[in-house]
PDB file of N, CA and C in Angstrom:
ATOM      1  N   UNK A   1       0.847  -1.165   0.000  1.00  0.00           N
ATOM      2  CA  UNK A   1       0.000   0.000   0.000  1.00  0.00           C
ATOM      3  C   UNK A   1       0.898   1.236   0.000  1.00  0.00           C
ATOM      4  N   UNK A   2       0.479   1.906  -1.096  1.00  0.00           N
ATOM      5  CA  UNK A   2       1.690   3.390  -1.030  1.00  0.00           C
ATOM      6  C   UNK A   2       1.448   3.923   0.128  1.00  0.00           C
ATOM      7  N   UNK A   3       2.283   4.885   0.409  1.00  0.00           N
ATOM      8  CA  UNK A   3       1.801   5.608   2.193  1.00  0.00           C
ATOM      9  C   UNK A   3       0.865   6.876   1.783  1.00  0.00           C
ATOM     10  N   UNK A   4       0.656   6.982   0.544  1.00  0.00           N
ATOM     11  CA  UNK A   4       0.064   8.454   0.544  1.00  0.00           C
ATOM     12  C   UNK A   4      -1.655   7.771   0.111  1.00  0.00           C
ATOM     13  N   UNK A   5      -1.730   6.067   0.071  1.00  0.00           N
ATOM     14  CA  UNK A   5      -3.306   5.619  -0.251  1.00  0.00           C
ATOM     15  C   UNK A   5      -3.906   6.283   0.923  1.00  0.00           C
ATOM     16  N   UNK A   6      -5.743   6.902   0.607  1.00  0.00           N
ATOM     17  CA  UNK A   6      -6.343   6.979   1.596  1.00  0.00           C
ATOM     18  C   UNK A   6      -6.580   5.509   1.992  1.00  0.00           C
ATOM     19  N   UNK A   7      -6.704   5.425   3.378  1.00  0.00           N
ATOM     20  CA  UNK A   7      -6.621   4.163   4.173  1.00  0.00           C
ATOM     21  C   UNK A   7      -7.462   3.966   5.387  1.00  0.00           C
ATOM     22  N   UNK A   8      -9.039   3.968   5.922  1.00  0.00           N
ATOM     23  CA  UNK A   8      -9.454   3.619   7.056  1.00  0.00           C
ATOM     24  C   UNK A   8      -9.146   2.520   7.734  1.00  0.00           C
ATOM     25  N   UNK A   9      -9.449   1.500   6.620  1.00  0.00           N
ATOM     26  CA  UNK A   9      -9.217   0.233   7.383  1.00  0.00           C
ATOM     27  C   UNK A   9      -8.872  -1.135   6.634  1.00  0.00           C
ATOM     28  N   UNK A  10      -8.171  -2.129   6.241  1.00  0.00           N
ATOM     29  CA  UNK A  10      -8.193  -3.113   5.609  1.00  0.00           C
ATOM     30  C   UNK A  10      -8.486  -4.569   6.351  1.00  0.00           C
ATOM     31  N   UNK A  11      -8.775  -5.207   5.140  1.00  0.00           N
ATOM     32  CA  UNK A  11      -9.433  -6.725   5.453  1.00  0.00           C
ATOM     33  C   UNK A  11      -8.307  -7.152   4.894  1.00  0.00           C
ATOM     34  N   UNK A  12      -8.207  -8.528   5.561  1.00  0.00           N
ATOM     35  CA  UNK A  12      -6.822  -9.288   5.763  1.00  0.00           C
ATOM     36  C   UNK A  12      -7.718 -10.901   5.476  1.00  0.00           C
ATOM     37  N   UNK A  13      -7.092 -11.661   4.665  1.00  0.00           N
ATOM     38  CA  UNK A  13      -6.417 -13.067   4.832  1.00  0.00           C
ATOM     39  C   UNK A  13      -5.679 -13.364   4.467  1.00  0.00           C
ATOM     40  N   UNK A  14      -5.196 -14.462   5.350  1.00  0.00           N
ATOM     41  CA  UNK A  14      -3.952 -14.838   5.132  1.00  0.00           C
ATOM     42  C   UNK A  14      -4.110 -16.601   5.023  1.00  0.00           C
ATOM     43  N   UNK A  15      -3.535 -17.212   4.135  1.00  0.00           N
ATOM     44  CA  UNK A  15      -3.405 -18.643   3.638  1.00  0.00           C
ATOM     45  C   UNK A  15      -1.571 -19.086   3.543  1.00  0.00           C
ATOM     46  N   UNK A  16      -1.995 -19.830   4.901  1.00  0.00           N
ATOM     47  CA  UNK A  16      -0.618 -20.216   5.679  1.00  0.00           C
ATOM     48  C   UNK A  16      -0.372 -22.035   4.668  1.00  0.00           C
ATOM     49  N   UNK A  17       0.602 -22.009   4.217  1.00  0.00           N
ATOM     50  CA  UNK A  17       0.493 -23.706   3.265  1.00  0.00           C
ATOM     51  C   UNK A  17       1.775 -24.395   3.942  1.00  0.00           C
ATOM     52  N   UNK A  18       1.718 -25.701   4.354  1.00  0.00           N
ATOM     53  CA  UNK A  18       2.845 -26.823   5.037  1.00  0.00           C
ATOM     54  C   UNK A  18       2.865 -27.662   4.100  1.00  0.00           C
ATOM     55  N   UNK A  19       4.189 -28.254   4.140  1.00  0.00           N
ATOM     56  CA  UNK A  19       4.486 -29.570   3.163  1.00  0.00           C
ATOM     57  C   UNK A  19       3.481 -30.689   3.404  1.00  0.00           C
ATOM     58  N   UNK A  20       2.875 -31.186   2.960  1.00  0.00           N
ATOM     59  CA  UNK A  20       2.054 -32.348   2.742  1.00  0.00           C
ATOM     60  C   UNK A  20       2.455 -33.844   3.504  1.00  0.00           C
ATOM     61  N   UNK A  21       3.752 -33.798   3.776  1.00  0.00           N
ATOM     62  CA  UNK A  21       4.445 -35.164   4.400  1.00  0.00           C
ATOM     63  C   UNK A  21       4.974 -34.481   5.802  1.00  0.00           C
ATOM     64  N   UNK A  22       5.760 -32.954   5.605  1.00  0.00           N
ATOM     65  CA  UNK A  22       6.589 -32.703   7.084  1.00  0.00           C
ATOM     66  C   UNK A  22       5.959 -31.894   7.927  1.00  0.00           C
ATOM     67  N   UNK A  23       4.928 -31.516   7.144  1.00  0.00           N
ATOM     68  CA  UNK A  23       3.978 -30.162   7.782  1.00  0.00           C
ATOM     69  C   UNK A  23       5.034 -29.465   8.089  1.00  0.00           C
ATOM     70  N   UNK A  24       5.884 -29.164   7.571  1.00  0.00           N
ATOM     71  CA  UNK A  24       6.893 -27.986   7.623  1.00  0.00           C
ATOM     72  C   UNK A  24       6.096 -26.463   7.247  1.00  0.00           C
ATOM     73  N   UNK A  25       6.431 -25.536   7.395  1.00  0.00           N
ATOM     74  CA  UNK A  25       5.896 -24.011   7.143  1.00  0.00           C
ATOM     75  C   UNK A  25       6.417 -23.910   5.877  1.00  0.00           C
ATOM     76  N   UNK A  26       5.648 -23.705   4.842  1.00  0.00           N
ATOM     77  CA  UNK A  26       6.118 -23.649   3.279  1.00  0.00           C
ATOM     78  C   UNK A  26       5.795 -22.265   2.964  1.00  0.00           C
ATOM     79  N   UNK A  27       4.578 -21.602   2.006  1.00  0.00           N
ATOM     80  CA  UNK A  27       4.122 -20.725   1.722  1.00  0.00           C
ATOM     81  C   UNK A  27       3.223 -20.184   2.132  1.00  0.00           C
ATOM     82  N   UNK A  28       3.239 -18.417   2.099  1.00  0.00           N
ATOM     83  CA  UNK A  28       2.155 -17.943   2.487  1.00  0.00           C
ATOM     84  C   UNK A  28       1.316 -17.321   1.158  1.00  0.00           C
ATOM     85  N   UNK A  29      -0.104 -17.220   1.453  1.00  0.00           N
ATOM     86  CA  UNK A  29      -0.478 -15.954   0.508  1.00  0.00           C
ATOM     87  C   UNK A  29      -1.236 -14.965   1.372  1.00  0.00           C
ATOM     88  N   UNK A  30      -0.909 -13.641   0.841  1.00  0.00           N
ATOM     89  CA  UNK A  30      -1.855 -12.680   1.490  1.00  0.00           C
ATOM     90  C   UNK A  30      -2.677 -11.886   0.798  1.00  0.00           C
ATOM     91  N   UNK A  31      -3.820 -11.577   0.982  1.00  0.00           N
ATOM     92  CA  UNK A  31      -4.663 -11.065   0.108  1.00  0.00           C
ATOM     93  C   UNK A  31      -5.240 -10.155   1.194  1.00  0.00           C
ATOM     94  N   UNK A  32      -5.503  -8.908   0.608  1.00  0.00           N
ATOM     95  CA  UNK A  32      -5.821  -7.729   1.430  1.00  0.00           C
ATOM     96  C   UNK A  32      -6.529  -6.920   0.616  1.00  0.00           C
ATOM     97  N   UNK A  33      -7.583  -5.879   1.228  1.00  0.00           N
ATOM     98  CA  UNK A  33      -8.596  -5.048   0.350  1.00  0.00           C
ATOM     99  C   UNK A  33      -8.867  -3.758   1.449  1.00  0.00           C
ATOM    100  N   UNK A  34      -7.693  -2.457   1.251  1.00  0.00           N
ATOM    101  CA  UNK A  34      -7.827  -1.578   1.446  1.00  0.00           C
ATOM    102  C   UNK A  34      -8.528  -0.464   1.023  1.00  0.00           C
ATOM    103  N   UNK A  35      -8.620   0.363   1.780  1.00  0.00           N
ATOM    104  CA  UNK A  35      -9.788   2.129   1.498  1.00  0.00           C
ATOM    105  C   UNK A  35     -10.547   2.693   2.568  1.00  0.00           C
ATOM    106  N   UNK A  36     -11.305   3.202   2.180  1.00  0.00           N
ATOM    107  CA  UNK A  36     -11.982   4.277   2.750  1.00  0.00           C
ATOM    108  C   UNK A  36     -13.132   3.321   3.236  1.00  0.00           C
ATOM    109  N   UNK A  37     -13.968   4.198   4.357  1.00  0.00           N
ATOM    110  CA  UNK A  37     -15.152   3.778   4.368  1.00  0.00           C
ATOM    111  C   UNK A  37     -16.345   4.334   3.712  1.00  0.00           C
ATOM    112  N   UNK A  38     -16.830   3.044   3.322  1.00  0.00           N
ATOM    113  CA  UNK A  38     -18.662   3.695   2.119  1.00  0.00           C
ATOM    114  C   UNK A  38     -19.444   4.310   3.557  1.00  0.00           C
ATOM    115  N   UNK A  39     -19.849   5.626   3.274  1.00  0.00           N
ATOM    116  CA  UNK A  39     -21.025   6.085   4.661  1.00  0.00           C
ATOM    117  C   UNK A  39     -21.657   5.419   5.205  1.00  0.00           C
ATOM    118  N   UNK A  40     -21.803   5.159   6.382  1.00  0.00           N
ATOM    119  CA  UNK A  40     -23.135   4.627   7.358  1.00  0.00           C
ATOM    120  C   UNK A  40     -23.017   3.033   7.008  1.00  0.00           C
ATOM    121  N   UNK A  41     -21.872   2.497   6.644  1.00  0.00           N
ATOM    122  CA  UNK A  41     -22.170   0.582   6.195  1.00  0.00           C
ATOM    123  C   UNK A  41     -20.275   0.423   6.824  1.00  0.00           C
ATOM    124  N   UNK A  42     -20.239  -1.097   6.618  1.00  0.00           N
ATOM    125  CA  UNK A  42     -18.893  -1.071   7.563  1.00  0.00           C
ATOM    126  C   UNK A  42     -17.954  -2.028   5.825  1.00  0.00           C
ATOM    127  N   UNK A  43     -18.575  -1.403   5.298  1.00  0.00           N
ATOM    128  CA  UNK A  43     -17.877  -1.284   3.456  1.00  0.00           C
ATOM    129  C   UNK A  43     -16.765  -0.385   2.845  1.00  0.00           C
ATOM    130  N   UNK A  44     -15.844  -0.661   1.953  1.00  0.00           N
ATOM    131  CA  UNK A  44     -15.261  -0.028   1.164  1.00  0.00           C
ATOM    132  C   UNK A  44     -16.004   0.771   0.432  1.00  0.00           C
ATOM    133  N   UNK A  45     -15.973   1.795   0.351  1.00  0.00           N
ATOM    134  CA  UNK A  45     -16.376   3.240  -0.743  1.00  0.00           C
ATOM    135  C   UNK A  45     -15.704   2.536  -1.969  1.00  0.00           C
ATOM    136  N   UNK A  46     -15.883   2.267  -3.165  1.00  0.00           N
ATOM    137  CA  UNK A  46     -15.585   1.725  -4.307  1.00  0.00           C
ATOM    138  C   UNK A  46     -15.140   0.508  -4.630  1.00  0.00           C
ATOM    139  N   UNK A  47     -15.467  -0.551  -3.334  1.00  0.00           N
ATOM    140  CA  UNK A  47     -15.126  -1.755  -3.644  1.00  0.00           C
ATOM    141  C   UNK A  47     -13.495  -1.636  -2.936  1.00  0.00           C
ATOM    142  N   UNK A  48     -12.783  -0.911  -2.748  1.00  0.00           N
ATOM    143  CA  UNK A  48     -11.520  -0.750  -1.661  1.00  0.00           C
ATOM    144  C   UNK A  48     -10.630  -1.025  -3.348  1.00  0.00           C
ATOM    145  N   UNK A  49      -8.995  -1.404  -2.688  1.00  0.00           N
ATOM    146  CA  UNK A  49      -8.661  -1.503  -3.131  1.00  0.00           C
ATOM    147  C   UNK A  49      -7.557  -2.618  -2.930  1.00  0.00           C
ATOM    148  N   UNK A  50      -7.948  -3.589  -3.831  1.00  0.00           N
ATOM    149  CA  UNK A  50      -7.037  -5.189  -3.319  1.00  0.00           C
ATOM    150  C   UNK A  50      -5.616  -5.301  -3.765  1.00  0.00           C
ATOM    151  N   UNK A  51      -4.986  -6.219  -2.781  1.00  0.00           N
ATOM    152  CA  UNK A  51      -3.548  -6.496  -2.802  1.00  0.00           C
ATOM    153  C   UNK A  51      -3.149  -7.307  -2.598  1.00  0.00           C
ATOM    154  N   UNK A  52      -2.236  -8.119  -3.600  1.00  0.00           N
ATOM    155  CA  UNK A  52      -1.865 -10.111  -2.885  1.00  0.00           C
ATOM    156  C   UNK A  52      -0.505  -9.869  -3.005  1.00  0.00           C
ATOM    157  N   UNK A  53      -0.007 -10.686  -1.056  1.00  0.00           N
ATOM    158  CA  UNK A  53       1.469 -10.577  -1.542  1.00  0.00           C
ATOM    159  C   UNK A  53       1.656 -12.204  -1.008  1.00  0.00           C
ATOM    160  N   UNK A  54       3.028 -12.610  -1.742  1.00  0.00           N
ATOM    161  CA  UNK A  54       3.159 -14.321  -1.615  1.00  0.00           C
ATOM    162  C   UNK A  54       4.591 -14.037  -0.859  1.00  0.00           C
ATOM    163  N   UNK A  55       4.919 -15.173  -0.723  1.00  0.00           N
ATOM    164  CA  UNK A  55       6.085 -15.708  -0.069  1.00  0.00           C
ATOM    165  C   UNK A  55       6.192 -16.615   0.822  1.00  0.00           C
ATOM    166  N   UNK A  56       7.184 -17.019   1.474  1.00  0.00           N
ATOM    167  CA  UNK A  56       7.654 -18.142   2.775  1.00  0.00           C
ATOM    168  C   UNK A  56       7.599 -17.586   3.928  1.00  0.00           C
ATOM    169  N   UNK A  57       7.076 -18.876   4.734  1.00  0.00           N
ATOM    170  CA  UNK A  57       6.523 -18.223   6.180  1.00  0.00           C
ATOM    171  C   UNK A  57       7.705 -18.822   7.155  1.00  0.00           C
ATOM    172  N   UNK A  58       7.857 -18.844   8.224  1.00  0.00           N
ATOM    173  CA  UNK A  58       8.614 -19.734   9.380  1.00  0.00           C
ATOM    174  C   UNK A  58       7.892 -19.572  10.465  1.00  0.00           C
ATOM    175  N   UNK A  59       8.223 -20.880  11.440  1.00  0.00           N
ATOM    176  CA  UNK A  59       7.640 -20.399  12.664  1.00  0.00           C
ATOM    177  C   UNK A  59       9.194 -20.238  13.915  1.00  0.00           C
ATOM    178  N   UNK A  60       9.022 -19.361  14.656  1.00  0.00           N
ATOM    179  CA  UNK A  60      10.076 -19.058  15.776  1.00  0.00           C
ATOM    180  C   UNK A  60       9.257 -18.633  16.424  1.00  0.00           C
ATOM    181  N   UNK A  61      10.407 -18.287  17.858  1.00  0.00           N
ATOM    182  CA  UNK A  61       9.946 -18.117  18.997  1.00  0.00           C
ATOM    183  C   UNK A  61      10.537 -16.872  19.318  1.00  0.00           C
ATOM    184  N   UNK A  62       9.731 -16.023  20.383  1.00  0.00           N
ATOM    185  CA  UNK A  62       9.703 -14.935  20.936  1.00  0.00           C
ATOM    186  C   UNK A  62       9.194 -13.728  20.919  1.00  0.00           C
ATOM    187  N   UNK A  63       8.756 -13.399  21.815  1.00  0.00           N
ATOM    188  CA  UNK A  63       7.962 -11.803  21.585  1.00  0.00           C
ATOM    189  C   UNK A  63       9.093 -11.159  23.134  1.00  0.00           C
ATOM    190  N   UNK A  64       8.500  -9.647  22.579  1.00  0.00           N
ATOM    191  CA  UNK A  64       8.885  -8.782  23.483  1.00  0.00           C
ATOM    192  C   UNK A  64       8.782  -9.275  25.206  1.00  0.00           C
ATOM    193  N   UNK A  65       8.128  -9.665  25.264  1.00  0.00           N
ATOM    194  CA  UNK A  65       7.663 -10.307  26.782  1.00  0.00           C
ATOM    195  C   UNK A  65       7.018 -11.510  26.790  1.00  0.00           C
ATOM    196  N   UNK A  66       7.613 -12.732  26.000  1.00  0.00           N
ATOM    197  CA  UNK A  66       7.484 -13.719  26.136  1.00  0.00           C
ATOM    198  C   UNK A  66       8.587 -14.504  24.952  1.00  0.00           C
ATOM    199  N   UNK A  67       9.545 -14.973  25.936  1.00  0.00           N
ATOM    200  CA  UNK A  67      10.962 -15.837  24.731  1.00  0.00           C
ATOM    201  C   UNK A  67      10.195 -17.094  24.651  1.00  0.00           C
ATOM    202  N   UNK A  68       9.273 -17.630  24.865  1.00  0.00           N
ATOM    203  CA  UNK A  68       8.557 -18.768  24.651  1.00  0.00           C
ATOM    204  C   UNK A  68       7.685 -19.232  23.208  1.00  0.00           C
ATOM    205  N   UNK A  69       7.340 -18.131  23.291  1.00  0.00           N
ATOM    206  CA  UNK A  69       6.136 -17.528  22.494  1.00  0.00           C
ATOM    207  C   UNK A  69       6.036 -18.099  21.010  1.00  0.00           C
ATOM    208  N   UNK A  70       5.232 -18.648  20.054  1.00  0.00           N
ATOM    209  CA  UNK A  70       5.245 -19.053  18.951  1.00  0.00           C
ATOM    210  C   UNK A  70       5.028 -18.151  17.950  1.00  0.00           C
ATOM    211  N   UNK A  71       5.965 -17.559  17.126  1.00  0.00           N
ATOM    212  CA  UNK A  71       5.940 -17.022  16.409  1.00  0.00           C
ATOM    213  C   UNK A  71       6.025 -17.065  14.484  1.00  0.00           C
ATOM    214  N   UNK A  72       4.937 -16.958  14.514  1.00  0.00           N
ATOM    215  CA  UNK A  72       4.759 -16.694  12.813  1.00  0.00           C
ATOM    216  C   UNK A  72       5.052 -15.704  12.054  1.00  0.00           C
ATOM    217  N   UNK A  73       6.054 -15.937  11.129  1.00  0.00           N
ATOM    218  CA  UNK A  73       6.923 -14.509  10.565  1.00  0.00           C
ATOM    219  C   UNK A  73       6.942 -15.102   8.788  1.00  0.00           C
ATOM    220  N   UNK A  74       6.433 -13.830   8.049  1.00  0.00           N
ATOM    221  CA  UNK A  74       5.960 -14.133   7.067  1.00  0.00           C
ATOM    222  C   UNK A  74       7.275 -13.244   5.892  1.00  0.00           C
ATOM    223  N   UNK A  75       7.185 -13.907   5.209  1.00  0.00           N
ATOM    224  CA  UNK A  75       9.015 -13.326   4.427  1.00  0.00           C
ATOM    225  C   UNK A  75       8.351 -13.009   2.764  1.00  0.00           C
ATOM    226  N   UNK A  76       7.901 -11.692   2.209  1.00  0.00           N
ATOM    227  CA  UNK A  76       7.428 -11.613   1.155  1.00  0.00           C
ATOM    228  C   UNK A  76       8.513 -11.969   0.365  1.00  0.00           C
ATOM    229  N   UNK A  77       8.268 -12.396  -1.146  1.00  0.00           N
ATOM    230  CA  UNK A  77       9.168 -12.494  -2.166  1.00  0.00           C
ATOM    231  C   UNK A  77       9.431 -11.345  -2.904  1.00  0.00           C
ATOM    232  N   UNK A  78       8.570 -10.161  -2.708  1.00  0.00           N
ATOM    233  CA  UNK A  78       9.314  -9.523  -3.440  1.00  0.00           C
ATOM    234  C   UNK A  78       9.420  -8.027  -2.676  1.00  0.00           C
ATOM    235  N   UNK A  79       9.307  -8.052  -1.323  1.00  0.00           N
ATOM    236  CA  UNK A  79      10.130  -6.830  -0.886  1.00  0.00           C
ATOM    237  C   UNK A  79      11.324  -7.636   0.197  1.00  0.00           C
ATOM    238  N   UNK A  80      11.446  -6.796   1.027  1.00  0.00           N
ATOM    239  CA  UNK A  80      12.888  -7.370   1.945  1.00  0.00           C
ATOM    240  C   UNK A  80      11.895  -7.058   3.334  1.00  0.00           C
ATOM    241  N   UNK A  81      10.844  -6.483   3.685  1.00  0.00           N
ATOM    242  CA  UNK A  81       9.366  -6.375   4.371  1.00  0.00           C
ATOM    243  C   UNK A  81       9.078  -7.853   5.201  1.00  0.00           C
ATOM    244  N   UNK A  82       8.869  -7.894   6.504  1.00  0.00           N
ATOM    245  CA  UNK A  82       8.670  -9.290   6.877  1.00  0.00           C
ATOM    246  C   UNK A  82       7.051  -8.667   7.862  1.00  0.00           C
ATOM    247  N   UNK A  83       6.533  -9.920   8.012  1.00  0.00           N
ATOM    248  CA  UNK A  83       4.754  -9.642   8.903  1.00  0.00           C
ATOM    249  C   UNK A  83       5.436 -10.879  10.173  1.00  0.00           C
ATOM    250  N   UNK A  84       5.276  -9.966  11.553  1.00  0.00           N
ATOM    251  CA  UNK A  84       5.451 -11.117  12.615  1.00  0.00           C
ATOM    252  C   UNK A  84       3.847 -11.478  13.285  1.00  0.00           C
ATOM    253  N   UNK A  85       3.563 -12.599  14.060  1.00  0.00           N
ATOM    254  CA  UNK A  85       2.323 -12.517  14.503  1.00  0.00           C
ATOM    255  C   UNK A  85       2.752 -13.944  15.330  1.00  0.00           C
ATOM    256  N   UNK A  86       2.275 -13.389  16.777  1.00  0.00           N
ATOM    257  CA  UNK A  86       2.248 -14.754  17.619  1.00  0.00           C
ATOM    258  C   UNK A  86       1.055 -14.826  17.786  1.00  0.00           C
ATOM    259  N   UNK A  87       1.350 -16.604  17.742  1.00  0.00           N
ATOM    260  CA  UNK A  87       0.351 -17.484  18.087  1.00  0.00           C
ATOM    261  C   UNK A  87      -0.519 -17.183  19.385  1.00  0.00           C
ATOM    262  N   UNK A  88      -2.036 -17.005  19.514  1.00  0.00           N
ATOM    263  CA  UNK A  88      -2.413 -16.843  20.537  1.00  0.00           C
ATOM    264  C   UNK A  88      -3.054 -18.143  21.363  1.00  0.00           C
ATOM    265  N   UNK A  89      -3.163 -18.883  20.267  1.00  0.00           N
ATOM    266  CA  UNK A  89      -3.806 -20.027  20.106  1.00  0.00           C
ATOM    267  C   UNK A  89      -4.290 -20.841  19.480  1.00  0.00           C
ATOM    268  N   UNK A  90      -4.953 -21.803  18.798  1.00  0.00           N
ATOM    269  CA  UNK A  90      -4.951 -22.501  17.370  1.00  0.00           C
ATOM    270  C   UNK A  90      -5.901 -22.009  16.392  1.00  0.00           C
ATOM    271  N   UNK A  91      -6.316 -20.745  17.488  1.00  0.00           N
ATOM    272  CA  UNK A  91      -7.428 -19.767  16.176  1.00  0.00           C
ATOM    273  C   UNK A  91      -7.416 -18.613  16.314  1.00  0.00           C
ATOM    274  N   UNK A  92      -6.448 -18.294  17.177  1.00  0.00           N
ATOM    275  CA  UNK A  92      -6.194 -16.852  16.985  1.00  0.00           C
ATOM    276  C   UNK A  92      -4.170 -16.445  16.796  1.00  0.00           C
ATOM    277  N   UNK A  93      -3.996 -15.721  15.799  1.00  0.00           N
ATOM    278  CA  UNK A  93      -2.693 -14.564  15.921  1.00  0.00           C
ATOM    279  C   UNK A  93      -3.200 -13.030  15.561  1.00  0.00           C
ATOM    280  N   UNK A  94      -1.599 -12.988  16.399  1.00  0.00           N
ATOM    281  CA  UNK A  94      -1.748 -11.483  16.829  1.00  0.00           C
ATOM    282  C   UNK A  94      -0.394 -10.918  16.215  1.00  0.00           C
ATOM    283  N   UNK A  95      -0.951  -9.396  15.304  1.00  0.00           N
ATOM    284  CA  UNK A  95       0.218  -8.490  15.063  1.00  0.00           C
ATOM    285  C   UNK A  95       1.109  -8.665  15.936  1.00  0.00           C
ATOM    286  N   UNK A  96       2.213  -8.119  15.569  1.00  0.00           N
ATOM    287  CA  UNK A  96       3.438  -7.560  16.142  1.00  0.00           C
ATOM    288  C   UNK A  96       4.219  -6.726  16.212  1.00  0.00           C
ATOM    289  N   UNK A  97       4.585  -5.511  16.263  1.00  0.00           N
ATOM    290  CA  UNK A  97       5.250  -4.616  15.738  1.00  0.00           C
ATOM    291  C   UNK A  97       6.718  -5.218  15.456  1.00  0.00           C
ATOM    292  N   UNK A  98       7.799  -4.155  15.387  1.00  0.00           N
ATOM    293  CA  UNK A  98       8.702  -4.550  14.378  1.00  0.00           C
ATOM    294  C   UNK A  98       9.448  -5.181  15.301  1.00  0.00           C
ATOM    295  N   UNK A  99       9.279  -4.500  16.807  1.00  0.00           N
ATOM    296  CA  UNK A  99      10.065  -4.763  18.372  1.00  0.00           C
ATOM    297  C   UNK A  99       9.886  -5.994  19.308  1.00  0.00           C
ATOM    298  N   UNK A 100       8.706  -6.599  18.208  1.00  0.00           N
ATOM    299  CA  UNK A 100       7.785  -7.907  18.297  1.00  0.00           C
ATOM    300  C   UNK A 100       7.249  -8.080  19.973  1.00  0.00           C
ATOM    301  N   UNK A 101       6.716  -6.579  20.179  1.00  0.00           N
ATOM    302  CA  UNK A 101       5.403  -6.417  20.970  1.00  0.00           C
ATOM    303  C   UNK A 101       4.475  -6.481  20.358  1.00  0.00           C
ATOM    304  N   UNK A 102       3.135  -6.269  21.297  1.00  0.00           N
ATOM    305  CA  UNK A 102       1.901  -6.758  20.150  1.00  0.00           C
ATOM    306  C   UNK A 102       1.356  -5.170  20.063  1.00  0.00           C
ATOM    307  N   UNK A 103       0.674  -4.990  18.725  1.00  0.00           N
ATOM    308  CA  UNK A 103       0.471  -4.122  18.041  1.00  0.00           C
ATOM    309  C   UNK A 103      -0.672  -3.762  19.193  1.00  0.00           C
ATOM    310  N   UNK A 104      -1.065  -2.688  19.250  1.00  0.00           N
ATOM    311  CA  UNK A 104      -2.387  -2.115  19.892  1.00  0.00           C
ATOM    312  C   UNK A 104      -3.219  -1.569  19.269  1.00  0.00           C
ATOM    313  N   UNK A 105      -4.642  -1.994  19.196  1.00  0.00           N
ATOM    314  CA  UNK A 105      -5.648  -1.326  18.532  1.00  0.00           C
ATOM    315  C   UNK A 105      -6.632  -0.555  19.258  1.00  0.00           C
ATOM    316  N   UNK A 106      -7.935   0.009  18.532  1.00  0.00           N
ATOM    317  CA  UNK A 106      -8.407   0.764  18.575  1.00  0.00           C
ATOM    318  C   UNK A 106      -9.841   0.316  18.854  1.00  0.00           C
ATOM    319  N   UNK A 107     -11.079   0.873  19.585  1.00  0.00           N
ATOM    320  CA  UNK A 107     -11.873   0.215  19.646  1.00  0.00           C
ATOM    321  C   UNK A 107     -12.372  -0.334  18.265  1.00  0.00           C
ATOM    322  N   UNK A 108     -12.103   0.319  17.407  1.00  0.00           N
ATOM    323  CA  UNK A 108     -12.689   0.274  15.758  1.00  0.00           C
ATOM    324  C   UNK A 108     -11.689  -0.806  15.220  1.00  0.00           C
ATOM    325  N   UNK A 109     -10.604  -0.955  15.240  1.00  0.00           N
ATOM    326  CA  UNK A 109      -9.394  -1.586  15.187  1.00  0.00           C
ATOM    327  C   UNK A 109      -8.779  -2.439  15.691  1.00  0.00           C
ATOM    328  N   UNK A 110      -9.142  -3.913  14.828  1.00  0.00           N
ATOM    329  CA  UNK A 110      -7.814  -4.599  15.870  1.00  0.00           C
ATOM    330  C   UNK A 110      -7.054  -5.339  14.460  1.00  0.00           C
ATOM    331  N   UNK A 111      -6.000  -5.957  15.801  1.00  0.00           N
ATOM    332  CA  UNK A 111      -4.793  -6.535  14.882  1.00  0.00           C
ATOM    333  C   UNK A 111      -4.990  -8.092  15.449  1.00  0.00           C
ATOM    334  N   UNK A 112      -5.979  -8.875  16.028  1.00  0.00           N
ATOM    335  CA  UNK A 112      -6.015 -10.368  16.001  1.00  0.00           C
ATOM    336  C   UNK A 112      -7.026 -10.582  14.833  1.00  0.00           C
ATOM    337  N   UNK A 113      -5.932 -11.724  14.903  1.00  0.00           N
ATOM    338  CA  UNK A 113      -7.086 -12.382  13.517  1.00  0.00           C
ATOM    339  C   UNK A 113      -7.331 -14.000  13.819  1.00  0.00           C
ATOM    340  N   UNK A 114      -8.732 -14.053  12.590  1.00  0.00           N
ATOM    341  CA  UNK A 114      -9.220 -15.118  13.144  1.00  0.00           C
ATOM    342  C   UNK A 114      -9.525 -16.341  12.658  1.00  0.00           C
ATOM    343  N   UNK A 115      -9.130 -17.775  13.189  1.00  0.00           N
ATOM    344  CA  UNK A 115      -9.144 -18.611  11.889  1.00  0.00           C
ATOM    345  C   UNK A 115     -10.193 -18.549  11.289  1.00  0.00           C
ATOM    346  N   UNK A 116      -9.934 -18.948  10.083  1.00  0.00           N
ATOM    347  CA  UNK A 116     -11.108 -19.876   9.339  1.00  0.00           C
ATOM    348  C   UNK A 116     -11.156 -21.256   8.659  1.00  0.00           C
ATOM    349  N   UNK A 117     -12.097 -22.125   8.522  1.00  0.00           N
ATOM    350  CA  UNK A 117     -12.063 -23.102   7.579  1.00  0.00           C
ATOM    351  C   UNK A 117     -12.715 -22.996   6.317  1.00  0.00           C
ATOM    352  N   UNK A 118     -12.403 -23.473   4.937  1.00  0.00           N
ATOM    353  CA  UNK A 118     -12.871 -23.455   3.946  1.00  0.00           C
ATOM    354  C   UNK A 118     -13.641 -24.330   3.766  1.00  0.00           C
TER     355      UNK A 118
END
């Protein structure tokens, strides 16, 4: 997202893929749909504006206040840009900032996300 997009709020998934035999952490995809908000609805004003980024994920350990901690760190292919997010539990992660504390949101705003099944 350029820094000068208008930006209220974006929708996030993320499709985490493991090897088939090692369940090793293989690929990610991310697909995202930024913009504005449409008046009075909790919608994009023009349909937003979408963004897919790919690459390899890993899992490690540690956050700011927890060296334990399971951490999911997402490695795009085509910037040098990484996404951290610990595990909160087997259906929830949580942002991270860069200091890999957890991001803080807003009542309007958050940064956990939530599984899904297809």
């Amino acid at each position: 997202m350029p820094p000068s997009a208008a930006c209220d709020f974006i929708k996030w998934e993320i499709i985490f893929q493991r090897d088939a035999q090692t369940q090793a952490a293989t690929d990610f995809q991310l697909r995202a749909t930024y913009g504005v908000y449409q008046p009075n609805t909790n919608l994009f004003a023009g349909g937003g504006t979408p963004v897919t980024i790919t690459g390899k994920w890993e899992i490690t350990k540690g956050t700011k206040t927890n060296p334990n901690a399971l951490v999911y760190r997402l490695l795009a292919d085509q910037s040098d840009k990484t996404l951290s997010f610990v595990k909160m539990d087997d259906n929830l992660l949580h942002l991270l900032y860069g200091d890999k504390s957890l991001m803080i949101g807003t009542p309007s705003h958050s940064y956990t996300f939530n599984k899904t099944v297809r």
